[in-house]
N, C-alpha and C. Protein backbone atom coordinates (compact mmCIF):
# COMPACT_ATOMS: atom_id res chain seq x y z
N UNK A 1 247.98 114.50 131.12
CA UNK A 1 247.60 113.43 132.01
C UNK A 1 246.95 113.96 133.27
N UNK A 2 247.36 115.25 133.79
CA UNK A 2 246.53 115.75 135.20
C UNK A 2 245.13 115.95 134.70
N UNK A 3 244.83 116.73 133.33
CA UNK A 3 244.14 116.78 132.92
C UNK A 3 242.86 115.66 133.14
N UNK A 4 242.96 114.78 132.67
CA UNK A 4 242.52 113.53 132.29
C UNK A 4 242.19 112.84 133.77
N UNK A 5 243.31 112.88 134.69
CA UNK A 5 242.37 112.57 136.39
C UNK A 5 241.59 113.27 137.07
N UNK A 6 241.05 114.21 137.31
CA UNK A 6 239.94 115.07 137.99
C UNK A 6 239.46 114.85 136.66
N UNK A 7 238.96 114.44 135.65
CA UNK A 7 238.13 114.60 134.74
C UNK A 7 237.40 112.72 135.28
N UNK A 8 238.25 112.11 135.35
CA UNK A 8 237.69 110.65 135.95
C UNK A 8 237.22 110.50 137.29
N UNK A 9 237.61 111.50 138.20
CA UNK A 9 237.35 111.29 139.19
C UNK A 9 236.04 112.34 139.62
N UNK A 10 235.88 113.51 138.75
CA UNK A 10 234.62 113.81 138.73
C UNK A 10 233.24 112.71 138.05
N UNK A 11 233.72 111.95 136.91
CA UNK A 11 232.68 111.40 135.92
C UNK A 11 232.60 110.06 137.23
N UNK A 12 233.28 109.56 138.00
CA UNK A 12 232.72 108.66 138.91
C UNK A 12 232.19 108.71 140.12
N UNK A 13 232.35 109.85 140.64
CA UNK A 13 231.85 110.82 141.19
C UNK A 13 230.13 110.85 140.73
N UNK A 14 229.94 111.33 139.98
CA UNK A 14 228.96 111.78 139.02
C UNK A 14 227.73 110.66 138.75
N UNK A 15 228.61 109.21 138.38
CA UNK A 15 227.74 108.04 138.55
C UNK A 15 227.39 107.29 139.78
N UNK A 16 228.39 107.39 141.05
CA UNK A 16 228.04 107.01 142.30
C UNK A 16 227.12 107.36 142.57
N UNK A 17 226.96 108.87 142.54
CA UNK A 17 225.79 109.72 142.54
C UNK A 17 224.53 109.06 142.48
N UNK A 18 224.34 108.96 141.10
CA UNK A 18 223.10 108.76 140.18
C UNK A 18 222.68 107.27 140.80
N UNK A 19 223.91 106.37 140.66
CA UNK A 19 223.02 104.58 140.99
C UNK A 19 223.10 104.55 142.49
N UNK A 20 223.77 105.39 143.28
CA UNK A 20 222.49 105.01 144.66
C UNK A 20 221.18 105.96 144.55
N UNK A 21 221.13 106.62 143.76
CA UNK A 21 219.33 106.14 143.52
C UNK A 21 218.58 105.56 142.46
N UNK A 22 219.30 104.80 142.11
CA UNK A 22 219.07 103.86 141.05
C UNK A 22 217.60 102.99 141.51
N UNK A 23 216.47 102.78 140.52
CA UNK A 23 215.82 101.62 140.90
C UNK A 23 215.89 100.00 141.17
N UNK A 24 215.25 99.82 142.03
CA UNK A 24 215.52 98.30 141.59
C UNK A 24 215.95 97.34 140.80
N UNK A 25 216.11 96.32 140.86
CA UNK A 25 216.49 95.27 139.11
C UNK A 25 215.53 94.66 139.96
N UNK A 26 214.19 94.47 138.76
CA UNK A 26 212.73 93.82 138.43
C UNK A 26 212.77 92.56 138.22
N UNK A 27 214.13 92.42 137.41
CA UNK A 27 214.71 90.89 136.76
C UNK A 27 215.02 90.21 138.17
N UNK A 28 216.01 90.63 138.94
CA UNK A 28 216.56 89.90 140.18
C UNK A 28 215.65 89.85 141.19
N UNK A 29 214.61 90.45 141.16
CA UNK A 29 213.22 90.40 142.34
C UNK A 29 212.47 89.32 141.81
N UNK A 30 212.38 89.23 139.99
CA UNK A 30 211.60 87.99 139.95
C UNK A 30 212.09 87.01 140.47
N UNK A 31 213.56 86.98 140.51
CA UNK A 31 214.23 85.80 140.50
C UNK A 31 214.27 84.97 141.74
N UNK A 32 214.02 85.79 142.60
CA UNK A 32 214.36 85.79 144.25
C UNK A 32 213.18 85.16 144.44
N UNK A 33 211.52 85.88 144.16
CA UNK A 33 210.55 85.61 143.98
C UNK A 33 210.26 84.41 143.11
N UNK A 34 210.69 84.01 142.32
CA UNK A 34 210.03 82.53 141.95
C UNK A 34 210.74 81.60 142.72
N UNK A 35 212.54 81.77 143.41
CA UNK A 35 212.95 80.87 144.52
C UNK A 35 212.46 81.04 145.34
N UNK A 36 211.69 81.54 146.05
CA UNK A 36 210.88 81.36 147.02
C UNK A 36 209.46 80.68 147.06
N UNK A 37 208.97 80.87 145.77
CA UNK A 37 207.91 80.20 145.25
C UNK A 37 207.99 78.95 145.31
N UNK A 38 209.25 78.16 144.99
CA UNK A 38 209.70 77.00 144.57
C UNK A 38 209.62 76.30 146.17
N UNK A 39 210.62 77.29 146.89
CA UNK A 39 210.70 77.12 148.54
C UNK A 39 209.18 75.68 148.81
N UNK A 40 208.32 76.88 148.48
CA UNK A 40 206.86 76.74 149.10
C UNK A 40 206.12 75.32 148.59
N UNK A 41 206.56 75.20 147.31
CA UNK A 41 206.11 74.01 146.43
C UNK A 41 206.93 73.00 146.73
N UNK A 42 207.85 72.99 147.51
CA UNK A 42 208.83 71.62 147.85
C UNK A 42 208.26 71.58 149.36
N UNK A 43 208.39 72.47 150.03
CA UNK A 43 208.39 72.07 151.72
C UNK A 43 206.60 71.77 151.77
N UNK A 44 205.80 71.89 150.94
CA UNK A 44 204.28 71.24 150.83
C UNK A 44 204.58 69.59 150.33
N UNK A 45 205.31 69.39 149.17
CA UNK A 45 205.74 68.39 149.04
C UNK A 45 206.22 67.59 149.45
N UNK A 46 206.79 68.00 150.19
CA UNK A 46 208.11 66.82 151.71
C UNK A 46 207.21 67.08 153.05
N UNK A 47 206.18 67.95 153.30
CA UNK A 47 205.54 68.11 154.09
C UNK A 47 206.61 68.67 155.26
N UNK A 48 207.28 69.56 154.78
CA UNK A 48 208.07 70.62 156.08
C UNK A 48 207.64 71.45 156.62
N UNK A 49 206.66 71.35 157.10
CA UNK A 49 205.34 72.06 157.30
C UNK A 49 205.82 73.61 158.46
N UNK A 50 206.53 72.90 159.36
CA UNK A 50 207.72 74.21 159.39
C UNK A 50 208.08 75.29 159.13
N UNK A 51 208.83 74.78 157.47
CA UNK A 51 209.51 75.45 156.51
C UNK A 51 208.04 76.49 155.35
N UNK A 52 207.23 75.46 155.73
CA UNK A 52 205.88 75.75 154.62
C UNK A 52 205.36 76.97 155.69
N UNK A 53 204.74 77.11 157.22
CA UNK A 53 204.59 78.45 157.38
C UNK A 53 205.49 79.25 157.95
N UNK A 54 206.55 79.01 157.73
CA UNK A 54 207.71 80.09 157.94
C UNK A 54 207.47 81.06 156.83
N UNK A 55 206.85 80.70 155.27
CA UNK A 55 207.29 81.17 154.38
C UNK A 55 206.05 82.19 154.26
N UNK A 56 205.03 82.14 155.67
CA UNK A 56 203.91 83.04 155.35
C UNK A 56 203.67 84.12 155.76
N UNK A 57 202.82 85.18 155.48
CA UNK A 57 202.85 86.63 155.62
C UNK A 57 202.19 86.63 157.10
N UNK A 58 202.85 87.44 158.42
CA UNK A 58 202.27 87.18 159.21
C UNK A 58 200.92 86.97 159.52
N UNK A 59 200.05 88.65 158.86
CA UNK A 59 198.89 88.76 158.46
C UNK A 59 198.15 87.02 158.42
N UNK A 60 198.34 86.44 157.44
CA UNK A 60 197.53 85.27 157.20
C UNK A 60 198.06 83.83 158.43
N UNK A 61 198.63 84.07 159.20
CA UNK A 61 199.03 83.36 160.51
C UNK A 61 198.34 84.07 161.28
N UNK A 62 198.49 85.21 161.29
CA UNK A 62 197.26 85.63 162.08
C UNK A 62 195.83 85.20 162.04
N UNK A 63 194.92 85.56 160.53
CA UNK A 63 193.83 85.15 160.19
C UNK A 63 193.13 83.56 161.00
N UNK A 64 194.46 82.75 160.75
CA UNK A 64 194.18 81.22 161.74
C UNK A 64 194.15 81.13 162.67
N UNK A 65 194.69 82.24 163.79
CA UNK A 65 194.92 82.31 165.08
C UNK A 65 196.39 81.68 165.47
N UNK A 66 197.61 81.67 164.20
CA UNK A 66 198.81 81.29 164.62
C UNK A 66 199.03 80.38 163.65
N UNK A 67 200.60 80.01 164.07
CA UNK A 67 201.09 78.99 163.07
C UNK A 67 200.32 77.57 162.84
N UNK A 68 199.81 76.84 163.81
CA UNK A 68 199.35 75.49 164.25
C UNK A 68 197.79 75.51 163.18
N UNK A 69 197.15 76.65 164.03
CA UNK A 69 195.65 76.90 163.21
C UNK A 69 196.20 76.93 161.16
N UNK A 70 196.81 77.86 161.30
CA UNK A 70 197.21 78.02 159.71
C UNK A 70 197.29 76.74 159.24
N UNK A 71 198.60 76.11 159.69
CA UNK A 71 199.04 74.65 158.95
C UNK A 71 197.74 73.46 159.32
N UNK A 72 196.81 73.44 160.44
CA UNK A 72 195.37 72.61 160.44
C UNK A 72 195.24 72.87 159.17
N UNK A 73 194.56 74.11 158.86
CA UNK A 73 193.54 74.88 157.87
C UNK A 73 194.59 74.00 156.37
N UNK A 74 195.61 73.79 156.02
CA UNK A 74 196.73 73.85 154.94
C UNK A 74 196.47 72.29 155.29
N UNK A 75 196.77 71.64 156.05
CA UNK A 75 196.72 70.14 155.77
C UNK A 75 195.25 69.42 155.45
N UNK A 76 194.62 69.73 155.83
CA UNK A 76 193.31 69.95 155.57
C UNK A 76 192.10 70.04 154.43
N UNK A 77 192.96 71.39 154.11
CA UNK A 77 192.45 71.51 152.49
C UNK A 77 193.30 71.00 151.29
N UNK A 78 194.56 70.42 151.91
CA UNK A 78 195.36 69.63 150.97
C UNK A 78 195.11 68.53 150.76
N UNK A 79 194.08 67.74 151.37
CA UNK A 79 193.58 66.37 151.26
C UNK A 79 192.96 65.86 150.03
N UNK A 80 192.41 67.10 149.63
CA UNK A 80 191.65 66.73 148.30
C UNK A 80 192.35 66.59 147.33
N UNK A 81 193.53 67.43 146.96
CA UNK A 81 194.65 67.39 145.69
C UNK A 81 195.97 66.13 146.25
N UNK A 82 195.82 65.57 146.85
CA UNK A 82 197.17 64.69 147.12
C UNK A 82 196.74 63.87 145.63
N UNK A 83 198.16 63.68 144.88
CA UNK A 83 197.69 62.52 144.10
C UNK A 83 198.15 61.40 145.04
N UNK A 84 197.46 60.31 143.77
CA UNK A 84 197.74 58.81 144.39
C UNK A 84 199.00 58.16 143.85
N UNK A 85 199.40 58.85 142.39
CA UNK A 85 200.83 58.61 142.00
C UNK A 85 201.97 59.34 142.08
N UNK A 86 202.80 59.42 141.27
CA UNK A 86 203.91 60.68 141.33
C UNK A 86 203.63 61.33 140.44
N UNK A 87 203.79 62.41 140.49
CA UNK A 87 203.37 63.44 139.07
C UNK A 87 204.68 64.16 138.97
N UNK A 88 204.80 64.85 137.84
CA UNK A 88 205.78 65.92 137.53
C UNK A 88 205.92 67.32 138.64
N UNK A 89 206.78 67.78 138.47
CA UNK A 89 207.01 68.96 139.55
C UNK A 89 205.90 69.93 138.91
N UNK A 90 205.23 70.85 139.75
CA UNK A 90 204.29 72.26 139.61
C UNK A 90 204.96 73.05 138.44
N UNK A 91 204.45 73.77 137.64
CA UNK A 91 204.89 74.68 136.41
C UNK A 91 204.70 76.31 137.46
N UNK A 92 205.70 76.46 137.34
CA UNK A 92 205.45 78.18 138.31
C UNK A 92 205.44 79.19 137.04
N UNK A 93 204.93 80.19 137.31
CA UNK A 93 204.68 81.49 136.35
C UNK A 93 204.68 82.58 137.06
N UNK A 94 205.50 83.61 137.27
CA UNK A 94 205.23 84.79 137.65
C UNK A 94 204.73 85.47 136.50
N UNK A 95 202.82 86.42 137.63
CA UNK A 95 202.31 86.39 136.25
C UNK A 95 202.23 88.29 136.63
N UNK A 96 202.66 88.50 137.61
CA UNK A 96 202.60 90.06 138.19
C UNK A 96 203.37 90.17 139.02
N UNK A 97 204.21 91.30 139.06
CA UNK A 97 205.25 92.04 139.79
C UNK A 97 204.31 93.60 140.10
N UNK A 98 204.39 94.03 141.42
CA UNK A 98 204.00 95.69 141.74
C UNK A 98 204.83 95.81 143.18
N UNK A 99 204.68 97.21 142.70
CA UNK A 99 205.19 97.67 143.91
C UNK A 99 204.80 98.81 144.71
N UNK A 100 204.87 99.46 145.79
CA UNK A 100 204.35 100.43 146.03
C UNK A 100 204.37 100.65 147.74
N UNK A 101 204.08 101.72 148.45
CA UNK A 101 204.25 101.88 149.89
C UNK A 101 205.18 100.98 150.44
N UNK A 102 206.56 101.12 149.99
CA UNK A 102 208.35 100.35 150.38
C UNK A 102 207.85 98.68 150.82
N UNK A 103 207.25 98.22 149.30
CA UNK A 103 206.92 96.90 149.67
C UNK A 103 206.66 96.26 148.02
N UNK A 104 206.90 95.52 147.97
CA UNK A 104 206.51 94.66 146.74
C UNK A 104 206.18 93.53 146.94
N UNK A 105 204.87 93.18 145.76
CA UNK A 105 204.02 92.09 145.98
C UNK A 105 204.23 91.50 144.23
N UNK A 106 203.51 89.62 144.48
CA UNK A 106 203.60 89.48 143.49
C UNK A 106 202.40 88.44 143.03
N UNK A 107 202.66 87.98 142.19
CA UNK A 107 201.17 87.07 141.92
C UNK A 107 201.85 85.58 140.62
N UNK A 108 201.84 84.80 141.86
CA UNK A 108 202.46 83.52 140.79
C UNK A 108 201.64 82.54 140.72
N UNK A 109 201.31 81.78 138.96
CA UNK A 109 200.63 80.90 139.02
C UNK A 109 201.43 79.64 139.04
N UNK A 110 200.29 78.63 139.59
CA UNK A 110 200.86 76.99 139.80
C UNK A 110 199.82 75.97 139.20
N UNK A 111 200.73 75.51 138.33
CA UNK A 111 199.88 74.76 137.44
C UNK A 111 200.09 73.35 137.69
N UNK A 112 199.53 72.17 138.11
CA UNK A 112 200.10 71.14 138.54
C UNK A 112 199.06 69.68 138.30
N UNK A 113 199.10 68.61 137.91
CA UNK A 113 198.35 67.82 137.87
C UNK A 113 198.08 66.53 138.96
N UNK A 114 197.08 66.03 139.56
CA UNK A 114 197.08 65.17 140.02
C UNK A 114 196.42 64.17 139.92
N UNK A 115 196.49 62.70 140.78
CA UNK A 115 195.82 61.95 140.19
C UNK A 115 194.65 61.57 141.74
N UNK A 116 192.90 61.14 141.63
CA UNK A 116 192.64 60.76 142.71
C UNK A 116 191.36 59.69 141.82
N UNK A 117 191.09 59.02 142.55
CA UNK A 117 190.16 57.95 142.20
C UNK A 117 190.35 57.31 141.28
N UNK A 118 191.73 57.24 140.31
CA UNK A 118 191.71 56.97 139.19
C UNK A 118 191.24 57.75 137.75
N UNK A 119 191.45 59.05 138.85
CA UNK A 119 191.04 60.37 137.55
C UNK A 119 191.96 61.32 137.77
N UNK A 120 192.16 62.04 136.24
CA UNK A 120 193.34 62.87 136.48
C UNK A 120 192.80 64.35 136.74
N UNK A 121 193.72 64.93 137.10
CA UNK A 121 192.99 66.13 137.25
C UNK A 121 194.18 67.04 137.49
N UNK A 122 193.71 68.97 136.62
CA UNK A 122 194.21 69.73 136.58
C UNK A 122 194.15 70.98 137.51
N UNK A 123 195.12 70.88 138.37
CA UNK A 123 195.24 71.98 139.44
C UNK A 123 195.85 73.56 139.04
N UNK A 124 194.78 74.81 138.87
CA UNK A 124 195.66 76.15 138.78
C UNK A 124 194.88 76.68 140.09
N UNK A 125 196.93 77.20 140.74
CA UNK A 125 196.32 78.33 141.94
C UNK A 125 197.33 79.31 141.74
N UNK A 126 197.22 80.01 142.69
CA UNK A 126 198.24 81.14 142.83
C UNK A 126 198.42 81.50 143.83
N UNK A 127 199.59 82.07 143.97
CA UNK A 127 200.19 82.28 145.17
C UNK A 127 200.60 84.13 145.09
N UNK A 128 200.31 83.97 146.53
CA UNK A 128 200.19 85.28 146.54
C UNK A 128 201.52 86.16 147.19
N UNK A 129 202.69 86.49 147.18
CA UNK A 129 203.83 86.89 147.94
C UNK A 129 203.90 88.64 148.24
N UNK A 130 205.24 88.74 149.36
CA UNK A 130 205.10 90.18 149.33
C UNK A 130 206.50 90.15 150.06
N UNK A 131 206.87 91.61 149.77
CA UNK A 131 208.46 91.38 150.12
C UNK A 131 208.49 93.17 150.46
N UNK A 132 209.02 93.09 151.97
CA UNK A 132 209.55 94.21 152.35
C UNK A 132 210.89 94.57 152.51
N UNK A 133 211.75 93.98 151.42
CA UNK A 133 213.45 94.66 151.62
C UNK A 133 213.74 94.40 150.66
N UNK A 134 213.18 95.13 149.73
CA UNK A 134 213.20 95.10 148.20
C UNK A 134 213.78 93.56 147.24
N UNK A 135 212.89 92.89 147.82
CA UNK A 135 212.80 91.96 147.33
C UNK A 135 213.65 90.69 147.91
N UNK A 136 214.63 90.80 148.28
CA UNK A 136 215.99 90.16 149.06
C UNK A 136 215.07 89.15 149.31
N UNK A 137 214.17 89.00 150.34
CA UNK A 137 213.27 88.00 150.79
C UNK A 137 211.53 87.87 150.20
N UNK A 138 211.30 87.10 150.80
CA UNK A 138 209.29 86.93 150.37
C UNK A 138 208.85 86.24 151.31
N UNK A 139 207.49 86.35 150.99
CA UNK A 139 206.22 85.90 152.44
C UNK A 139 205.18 85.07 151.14
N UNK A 140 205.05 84.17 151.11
CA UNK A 140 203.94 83.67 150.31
C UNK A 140 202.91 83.06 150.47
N UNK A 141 201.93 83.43 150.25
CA UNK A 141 200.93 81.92 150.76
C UNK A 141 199.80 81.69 149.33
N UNK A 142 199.36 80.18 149.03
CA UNK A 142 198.48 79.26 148.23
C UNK A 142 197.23 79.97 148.40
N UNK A 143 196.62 80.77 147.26
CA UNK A 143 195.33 81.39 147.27
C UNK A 143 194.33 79.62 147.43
N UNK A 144 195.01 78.55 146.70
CA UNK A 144 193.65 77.57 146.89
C UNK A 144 193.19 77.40 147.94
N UNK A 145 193.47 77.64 149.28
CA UNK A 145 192.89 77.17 150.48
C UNK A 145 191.87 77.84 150.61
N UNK A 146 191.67 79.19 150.20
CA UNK A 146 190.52 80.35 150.04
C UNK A 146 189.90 80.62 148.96
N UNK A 147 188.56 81.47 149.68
CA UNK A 147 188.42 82.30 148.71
C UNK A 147 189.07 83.37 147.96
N UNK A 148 189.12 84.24 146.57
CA UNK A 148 189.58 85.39 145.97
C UNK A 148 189.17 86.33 146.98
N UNK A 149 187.89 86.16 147.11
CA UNK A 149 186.99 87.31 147.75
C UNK A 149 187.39 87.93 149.68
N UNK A 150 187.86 86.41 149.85
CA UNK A 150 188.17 86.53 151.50
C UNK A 150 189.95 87.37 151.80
N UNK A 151 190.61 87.11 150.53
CA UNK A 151 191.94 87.72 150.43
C UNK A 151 191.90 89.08 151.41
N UNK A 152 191.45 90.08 151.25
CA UNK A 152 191.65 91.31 152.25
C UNK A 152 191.31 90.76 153.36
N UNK A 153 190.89 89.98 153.62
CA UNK A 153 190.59 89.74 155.38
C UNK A 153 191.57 89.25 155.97
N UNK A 154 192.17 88.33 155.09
CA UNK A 154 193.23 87.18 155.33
C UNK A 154 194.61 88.09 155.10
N UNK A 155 195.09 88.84 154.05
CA UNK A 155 196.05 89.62 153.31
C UNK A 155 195.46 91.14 153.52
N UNK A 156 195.36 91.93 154.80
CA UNK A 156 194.61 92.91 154.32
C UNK A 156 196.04 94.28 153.37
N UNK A 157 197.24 93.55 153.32
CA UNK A 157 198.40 94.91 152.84
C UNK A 157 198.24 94.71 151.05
N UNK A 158 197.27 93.70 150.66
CA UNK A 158 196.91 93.31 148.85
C UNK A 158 196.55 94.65 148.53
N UNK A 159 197.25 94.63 147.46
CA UNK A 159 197.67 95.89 146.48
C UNK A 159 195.94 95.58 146.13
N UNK A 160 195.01 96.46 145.84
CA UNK A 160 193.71 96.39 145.67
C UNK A 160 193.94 96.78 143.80
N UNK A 161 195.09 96.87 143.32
CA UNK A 161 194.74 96.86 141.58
C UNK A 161 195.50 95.54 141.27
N UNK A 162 195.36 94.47 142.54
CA UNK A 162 196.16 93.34 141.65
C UNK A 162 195.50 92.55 141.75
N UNK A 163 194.93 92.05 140.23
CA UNK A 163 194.03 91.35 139.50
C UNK A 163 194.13 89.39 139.83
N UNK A 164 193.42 88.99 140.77
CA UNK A 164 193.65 87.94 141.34
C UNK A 164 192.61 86.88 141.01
N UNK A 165 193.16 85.65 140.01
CA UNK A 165 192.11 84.84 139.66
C UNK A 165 191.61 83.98 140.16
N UNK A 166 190.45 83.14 140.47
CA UNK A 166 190.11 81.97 141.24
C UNK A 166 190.83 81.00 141.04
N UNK A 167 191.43 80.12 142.06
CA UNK A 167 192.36 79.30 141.72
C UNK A 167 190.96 77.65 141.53
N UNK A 168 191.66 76.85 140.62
CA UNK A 168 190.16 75.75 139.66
C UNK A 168 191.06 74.59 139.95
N UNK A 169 190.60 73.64 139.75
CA UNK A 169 190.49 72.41 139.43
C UNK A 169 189.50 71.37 138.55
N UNK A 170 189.84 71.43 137.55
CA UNK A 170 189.24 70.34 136.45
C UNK A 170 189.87 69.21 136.36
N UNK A 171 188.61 68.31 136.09
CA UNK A 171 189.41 67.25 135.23
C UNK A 171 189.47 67.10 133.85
N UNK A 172 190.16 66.01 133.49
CA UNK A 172 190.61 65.87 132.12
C UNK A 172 189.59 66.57 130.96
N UNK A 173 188.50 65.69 131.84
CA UNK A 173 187.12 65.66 131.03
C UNK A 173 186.74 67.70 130.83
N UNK A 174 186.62 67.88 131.91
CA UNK A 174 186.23 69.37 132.20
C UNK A 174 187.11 69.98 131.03
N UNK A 175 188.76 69.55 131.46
CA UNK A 175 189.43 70.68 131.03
C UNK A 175 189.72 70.92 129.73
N UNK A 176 189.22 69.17 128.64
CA UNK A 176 189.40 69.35 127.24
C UNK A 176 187.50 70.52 126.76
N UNK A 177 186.69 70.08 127.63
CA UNK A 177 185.55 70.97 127.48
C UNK A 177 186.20 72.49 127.19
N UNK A 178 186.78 72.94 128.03
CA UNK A 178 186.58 73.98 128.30
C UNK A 178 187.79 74.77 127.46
N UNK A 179 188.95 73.99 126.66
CA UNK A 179 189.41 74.46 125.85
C UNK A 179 189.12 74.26 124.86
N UNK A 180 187.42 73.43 124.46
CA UNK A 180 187.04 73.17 123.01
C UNK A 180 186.43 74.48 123.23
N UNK A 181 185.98 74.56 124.15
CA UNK A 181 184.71 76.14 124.46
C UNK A 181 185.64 77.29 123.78
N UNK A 182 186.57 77.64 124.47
CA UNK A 182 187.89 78.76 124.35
C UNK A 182 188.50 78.85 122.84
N UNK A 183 188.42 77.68 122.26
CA UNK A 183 188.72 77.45 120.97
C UNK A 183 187.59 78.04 119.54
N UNK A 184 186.59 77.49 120.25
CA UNK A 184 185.53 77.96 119.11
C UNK A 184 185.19 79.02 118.64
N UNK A 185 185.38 80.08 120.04
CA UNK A 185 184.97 81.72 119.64
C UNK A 185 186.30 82.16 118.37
N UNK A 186 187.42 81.70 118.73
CA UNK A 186 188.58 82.28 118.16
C UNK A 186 188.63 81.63 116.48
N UNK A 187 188.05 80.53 116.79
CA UNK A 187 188.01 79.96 115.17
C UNK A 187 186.67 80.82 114.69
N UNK A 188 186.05 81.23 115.20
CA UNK A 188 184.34 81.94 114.61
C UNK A 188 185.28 83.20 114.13
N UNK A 189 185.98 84.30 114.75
CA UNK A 189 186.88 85.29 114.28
C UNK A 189 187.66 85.39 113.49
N UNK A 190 187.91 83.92 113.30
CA UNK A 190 189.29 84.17 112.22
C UNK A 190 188.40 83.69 110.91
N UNK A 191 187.57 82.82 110.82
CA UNK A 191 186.72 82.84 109.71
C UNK A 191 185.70 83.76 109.50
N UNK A 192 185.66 84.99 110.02
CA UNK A 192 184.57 86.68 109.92
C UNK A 192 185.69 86.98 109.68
N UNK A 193 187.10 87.25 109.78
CA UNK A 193 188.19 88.16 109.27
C UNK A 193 188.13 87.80 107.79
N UNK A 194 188.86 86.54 107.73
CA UNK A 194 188.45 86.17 106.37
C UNK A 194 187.44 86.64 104.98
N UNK A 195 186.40 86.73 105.48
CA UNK A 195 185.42 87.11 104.38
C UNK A 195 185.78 88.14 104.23
C-alpha cells in the first residue's frame, strides 16, 4: 500500500503538469462565441442599442468617431432590412474559428429573412468577433453595414487569412435564380460522370 501512494501522487503530479499547458477547448469558445452572437441579434432586435455597441470591438467605435457615430451609422443602415412583419429568429452559423497573437477571432454567418414592400427577401451577413481572454468573452460587429474591402480600416487586428464573404440580400425572385444557376453546373457533372 506505501507502494501504491507516491506512485499516485507522482502520476497526479505528472498530469497537473501537462493540463496547465493544456490547449484551449475550441468546442467551449464556439459556444461562448455563438452566445454572444445571439447577444447581438436580440439587442438589434429590441433595439438595446446600448447593449448592441457594448458588444463592439473598440477599433470599429473608433472608425465612427465613438459610440453615438457607430450606432447613427447601425440605425441607419438598418432601415432598409426592417421587416414589415414578424419573421422567424436569424439562423447563426459559426463558419470559422482562428487564433493567433493571444487573441481569437471568428467569422459567423446570419441568415435571416425579411419582409418590405410586400416582398420577401433573403438576408446573409456576417459577423465578425474577436476575443482576448481566450474566449471567456467577444467583441462583435455586422459586416452588412460595410464594405468586405473597408474591414482593415474599420477592424485593422483581422486575421488577413480569414476568408470574409460579402454579406447579400436577394429576393425571393433573385434567390430561386440563383440556386437554379448553382444547380445546373452540378447536374451537367453528374450526367459527364455518368457516361
Amino acid at each position: 500500500m506505501k507502494i501504491v501512494t507516491p506512485g499516485v501522487v507522482v502520476f497526479v503530479l505528472f498530469l497537473t503538469h501537462f493540463t496547465s499547458f493544456a490547449q484551449p477547448d475550441s468546442a467551449k469558445i464556439s459556444v461562448k462565441a455563438m452566445t454572444f452572437a445571439d447577444s447581438l441579434v436580440k439587442s438589434d432586435a429590441y433595439q438595446s442599442w446600448n447593449a448592441y455597441a457594448d458588444l463592439a470591438p473598440l477599433s470599429v467605435l473608433k472608425f465612427y468617431g465613438g459610440k453615438d457615430g457607430y450606432l447613427e451609422h447601425i440605425k441607419t443602415g438598418r432601415q432598409r432590412t426592417v421587416s414589415s412583419i414578424d419573421e422567424d429568429a436569424p439562423q447563426l452559423k459559426l463558419l470559422n474559428l482562428m487564433t493567433a497573437n493571444d487573441q481569437w477571432q471568428c467569422l459567423i454567418r446570419e441568415s435571416r429573412y425579411f419582409h418590405k414592400d410586400d416582398k420577401k427577401f433573403h438576408q446573409v451577413t456576417y459577423f465578425l468577433g474577436q476575443s482576448k481572454d481566450e474566449g471567456e468573452s467577444w467583441k462583435l460587429f455586422d459586416l452588412s453595414y460595410n464594405k468586405v474591402a473597408n474591414i482593415i480600416y474599420i477592424f485593422p487586428e483581422v486575421f488577413g487569412d480569414l476568408a470574409i464573404p460579402e454579406p447579400s440580400i436577394l429576393s425571393e425572385q433573385e434567390e430561386i435564380a440563383q440556386q437554379q444557376a448553382q444547380s445546373a453546373p452540378a447536374a451537367k457533372k453528374s450526367v459527364s460522370k455518368k457516361k
